[in-house]
Protein backbone atom coordinates (compact mmCIF):
# COMPACT_ATOMS: atom_id res chain seq x y z
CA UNK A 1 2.62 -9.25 9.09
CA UNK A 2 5.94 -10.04 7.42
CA UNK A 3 5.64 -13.63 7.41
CA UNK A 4 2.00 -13.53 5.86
CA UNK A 5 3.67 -10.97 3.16
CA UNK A 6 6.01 -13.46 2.37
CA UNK A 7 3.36 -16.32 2.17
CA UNK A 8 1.59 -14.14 0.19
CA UNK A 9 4.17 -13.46 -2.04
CA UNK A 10 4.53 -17.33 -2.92
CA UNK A 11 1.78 -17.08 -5.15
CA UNK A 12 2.50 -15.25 -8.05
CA UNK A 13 4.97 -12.89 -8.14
CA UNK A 14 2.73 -9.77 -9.55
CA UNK A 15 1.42 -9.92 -5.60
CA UNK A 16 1.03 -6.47 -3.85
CA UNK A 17 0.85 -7.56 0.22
CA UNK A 18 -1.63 -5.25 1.93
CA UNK A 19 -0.86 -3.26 4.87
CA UNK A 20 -2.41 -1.07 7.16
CA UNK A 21 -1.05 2.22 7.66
CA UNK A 22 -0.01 1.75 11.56
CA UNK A 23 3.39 1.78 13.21
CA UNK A 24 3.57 -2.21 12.85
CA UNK A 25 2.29 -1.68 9.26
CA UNK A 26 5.21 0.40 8.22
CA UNK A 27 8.03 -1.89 9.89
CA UNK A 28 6.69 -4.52 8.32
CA UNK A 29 6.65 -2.66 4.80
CA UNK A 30 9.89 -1.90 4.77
CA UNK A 31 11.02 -5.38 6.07
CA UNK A 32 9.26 -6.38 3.07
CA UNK A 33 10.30 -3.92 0.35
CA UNK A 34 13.72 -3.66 1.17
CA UNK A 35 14.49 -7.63 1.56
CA UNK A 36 12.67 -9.02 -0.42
CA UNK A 37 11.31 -6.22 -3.09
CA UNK A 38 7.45 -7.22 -2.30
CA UNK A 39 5.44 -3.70 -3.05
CA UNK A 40 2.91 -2.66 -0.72
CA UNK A 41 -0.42 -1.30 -1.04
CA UNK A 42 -0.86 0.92 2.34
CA UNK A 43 -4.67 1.38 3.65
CA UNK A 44 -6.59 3.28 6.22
CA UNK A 45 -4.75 6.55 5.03
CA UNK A 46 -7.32 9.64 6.30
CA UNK A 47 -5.87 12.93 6.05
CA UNK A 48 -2.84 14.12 3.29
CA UNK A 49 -0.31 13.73 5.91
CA UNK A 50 -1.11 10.25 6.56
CA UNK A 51 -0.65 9.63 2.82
CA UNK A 52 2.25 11.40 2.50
CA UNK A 53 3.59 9.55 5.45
CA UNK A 54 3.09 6.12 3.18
CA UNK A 55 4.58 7.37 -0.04
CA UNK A 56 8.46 8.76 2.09
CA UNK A 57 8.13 5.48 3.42
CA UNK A 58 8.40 3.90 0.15
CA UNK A 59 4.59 2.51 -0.55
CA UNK A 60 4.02 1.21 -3.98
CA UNK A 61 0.53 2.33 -3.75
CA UNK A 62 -1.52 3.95 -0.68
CA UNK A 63 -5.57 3.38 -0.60
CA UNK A 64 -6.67 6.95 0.51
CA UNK A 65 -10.21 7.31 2.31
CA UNK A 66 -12.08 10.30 1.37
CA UNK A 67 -15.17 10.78 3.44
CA UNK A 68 -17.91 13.30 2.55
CA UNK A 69 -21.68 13.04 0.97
CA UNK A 70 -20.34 10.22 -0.76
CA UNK A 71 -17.22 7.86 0.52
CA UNK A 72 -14.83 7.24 -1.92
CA UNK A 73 -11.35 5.56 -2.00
CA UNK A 74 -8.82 6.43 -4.34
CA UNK A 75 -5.64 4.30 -4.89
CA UNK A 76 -2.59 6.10 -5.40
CA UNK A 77 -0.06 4.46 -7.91
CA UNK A 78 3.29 5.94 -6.11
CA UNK A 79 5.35 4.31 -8.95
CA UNK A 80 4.43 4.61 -11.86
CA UNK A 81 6.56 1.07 -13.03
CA UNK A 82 4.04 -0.73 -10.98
CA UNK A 83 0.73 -1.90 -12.44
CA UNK A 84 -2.55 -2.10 -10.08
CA UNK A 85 -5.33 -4.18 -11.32
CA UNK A 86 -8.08 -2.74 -8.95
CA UNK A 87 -11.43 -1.15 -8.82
CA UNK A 88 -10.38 1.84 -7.46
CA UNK A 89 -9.61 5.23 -8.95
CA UNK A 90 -6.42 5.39 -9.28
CA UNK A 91 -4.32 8.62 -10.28
């Protein structure tokens, strides 16, 4: 995952890498964050806890599934500095 963050990065350098929010997900967030400053938008977050997981780890933003009647995702701008172009809610 690191290497196709960093390939990613290449393109422009307003580029937020997305990463699942697994165990390899995380190591390679912070591989990315903390070498090379590339934020990280973290998906597949279910519950609170898994969000809150994300955001100590140092997520930029964290796409947060909320299932009901009606599915909705909500993107989470962690730092407010950053700027998220996106069609999601974000709060």
């Amino acid at each position: 995952m690191v290497k196709e963050g960093l390939k990613l990065a290449k393109i422009a350098s307003n580029i937020v890498v997305k990463l699942p929010l697994t165990h390899e997900g995380l190591i390679s967030f912070k591989k990315l964050w903390t070498e090379h400053k590339i934020p990280a938008n973290i998906t597949l977050c279910f519950s609170p806890r898994q969000t809150l997981l994300a955001a100590k780890a140092g997520a930029c933003f964290v796409l947060y599934m909320v299932y009901g009647i009606f599915p909705v995702t909500i993107t989470l701008n962690l730092r407010r500095d950053s700027v998220l172009a996106a069609h999601n809610i974000i709060i």
